[in-house]
N, C-alpha and C. Protein backbone atom coordinates (compact mmCIF):
# COMPACT_ATOMS: atom_id res chain seq x y z
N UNK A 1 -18.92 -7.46 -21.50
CA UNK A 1 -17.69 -8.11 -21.10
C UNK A 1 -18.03 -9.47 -20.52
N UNK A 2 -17.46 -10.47 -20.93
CA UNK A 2 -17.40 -11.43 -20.43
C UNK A 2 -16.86 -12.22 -19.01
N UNK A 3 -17.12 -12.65 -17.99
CA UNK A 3 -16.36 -13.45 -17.05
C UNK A 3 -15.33 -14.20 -17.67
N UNK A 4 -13.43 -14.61 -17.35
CA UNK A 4 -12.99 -15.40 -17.60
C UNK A 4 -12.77 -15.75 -16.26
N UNK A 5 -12.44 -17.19 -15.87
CA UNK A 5 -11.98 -17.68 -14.27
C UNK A 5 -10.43 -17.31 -14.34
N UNK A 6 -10.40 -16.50 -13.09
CA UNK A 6 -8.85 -16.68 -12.77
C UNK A 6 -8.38 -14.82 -12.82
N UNK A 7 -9.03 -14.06 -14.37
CA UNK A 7 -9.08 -12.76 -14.38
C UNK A 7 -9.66 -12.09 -13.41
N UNK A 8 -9.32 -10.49 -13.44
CA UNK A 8 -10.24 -9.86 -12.64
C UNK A 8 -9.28 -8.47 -12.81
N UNK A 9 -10.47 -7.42 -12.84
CA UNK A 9 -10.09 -6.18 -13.11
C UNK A 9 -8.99 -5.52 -12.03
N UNK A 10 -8.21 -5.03 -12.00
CA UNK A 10 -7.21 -4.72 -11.32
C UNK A 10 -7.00 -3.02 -11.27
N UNK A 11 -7.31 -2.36 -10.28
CA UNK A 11 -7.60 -0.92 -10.46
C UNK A 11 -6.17 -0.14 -9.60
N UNK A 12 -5.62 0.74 -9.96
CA UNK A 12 -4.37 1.15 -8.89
C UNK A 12 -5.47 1.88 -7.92
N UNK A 13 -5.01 1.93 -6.98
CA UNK A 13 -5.49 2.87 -5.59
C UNK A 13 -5.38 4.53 -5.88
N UNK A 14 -6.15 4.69 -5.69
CA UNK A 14 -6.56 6.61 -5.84
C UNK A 14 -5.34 7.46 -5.58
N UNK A 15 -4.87 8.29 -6.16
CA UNK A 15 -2.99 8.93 -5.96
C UNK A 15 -3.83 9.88 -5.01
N UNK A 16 -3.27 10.19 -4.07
CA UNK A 16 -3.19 11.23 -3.33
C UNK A 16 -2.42 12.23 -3.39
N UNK A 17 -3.08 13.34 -3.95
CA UNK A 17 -2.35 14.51 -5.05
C UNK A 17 -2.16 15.65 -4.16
N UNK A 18 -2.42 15.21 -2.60
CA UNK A 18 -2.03 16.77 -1.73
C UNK A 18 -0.91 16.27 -0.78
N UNK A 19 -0.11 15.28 -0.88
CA UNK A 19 0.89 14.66 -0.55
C UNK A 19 2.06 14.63 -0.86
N UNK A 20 3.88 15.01 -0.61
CA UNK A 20 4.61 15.38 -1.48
C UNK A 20 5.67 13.87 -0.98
N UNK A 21 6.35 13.55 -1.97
CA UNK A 21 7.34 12.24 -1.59
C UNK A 21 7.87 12.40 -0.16
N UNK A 22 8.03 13.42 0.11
CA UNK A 22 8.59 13.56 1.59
C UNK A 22 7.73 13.64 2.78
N UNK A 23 6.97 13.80 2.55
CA UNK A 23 5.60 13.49 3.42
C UNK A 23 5.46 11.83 3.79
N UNK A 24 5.93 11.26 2.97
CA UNK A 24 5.45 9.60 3.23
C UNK A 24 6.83 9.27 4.13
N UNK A 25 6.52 8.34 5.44
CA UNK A 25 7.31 8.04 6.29
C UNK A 25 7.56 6.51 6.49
N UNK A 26 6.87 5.89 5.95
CA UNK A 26 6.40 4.31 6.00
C UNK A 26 5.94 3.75 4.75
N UNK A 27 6.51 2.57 4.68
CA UNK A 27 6.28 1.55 3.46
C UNK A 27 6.06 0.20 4.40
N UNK A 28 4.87 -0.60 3.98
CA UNK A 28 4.45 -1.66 4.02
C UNK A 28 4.69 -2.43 2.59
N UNK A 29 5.51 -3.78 3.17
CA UNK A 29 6.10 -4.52 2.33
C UNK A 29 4.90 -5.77 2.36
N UNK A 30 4.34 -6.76 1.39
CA UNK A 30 3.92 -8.07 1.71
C UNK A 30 4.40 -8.77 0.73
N UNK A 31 4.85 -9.65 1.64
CA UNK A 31 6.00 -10.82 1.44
C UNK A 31 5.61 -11.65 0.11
N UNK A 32 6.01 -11.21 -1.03
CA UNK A 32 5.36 -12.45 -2.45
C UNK A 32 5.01 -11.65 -3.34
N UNK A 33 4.37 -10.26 -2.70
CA UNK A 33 3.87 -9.10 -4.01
C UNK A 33 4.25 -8.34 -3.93
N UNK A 34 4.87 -8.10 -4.60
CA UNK A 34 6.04 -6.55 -4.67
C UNK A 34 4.75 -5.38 -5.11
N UNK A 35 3.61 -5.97 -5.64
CA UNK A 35 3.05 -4.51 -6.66
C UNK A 35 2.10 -4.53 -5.05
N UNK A 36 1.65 -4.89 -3.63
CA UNK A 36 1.11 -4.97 -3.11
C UNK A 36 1.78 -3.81 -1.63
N UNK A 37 3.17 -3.28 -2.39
CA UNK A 37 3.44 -2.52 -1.28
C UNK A 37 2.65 -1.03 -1.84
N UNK A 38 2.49 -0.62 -0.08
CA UNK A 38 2.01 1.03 -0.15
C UNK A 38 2.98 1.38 0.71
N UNK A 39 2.81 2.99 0.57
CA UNK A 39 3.60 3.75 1.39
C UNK A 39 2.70 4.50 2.08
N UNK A 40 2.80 5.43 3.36
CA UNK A 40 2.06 6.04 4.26
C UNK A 40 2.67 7.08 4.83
N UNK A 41 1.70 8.02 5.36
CA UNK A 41 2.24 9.34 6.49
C UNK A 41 2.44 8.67 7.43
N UNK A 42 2.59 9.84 8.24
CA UNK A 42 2.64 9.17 9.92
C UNK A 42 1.56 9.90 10.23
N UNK A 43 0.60 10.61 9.58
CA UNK A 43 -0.28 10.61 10.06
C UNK A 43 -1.42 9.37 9.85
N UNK A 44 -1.08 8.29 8.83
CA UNK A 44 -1.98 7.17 8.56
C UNK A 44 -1.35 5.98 9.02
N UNK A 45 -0.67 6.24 9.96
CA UNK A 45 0.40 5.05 10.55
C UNK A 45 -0.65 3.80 11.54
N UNK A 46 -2.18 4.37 11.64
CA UNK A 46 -2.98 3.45 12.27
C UNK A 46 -3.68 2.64 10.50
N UNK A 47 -3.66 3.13 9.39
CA UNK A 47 -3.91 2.48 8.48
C UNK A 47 -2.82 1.53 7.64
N UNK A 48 -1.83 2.01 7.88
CA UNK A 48 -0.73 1.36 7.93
C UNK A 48 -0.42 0.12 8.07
N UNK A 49 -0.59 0.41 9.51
CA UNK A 49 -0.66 -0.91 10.72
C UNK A 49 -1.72 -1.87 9.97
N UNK A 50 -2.73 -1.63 9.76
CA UNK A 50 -4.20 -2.31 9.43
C UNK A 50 -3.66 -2.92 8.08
N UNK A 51 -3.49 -2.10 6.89
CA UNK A 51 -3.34 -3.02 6.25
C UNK A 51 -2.34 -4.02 5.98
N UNK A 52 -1.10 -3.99 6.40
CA UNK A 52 0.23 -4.54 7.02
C UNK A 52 -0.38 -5.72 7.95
N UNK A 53 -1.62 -5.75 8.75
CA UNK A 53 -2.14 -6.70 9.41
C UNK A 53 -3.10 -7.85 8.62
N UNK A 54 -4.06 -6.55 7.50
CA UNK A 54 -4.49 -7.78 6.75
C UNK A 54 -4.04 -8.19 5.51
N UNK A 55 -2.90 -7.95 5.08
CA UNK A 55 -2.28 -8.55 4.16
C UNK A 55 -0.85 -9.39 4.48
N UNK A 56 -0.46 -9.45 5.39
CA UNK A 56 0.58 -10.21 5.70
C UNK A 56 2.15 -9.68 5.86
N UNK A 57 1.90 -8.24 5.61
CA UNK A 57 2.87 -7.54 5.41
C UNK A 57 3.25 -7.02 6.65
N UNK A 58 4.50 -5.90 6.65
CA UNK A 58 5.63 -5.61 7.50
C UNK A 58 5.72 -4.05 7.21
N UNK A 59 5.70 -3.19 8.30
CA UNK A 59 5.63 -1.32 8.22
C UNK A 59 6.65 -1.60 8.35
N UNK A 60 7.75 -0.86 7.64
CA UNK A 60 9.33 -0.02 7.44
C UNK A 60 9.19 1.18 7.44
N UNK A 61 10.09 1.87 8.36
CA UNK A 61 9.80 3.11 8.23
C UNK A 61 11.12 3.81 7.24
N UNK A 62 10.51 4.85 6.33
CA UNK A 62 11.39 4.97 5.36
C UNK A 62 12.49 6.34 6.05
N UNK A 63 13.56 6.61 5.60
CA UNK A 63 14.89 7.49 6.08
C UNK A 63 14.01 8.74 5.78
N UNK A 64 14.70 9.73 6.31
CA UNK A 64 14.35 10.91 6.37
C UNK A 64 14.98 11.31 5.91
């Protein structure tokens, strides 16, 4: 494979398959990339925070 400038492999983040939609309590939004939001427990609400800190983004907590 070749280098092109500007490309770069783009991998989705690992699904977490012992997790059910209702389990997730929080969505981190960053402002410009919609494909850059995650969602979270409240038990990962300190990773949350973190990456919401280094990406520029904002924790919402989602309805119950």
């Amino acid at each position: 494979m070749t280098d092109v400038p500007g490309l770069s492999e783009r991998r989705p983040p690992a699904r977490r398959r012992d997790n059910k939609i209702s389990d997730f309590t929080m969505l981190v939004r960053v402002p410009g990339d919609p494909s850059a939001i995650r969602v979270f427990t409240a038990a990962a609400a300190a990773e949350a925070a973190q990456y919401a800190a280094d990406t520029g983004g904002t924790v919402e907590d989602l309805p119950e």
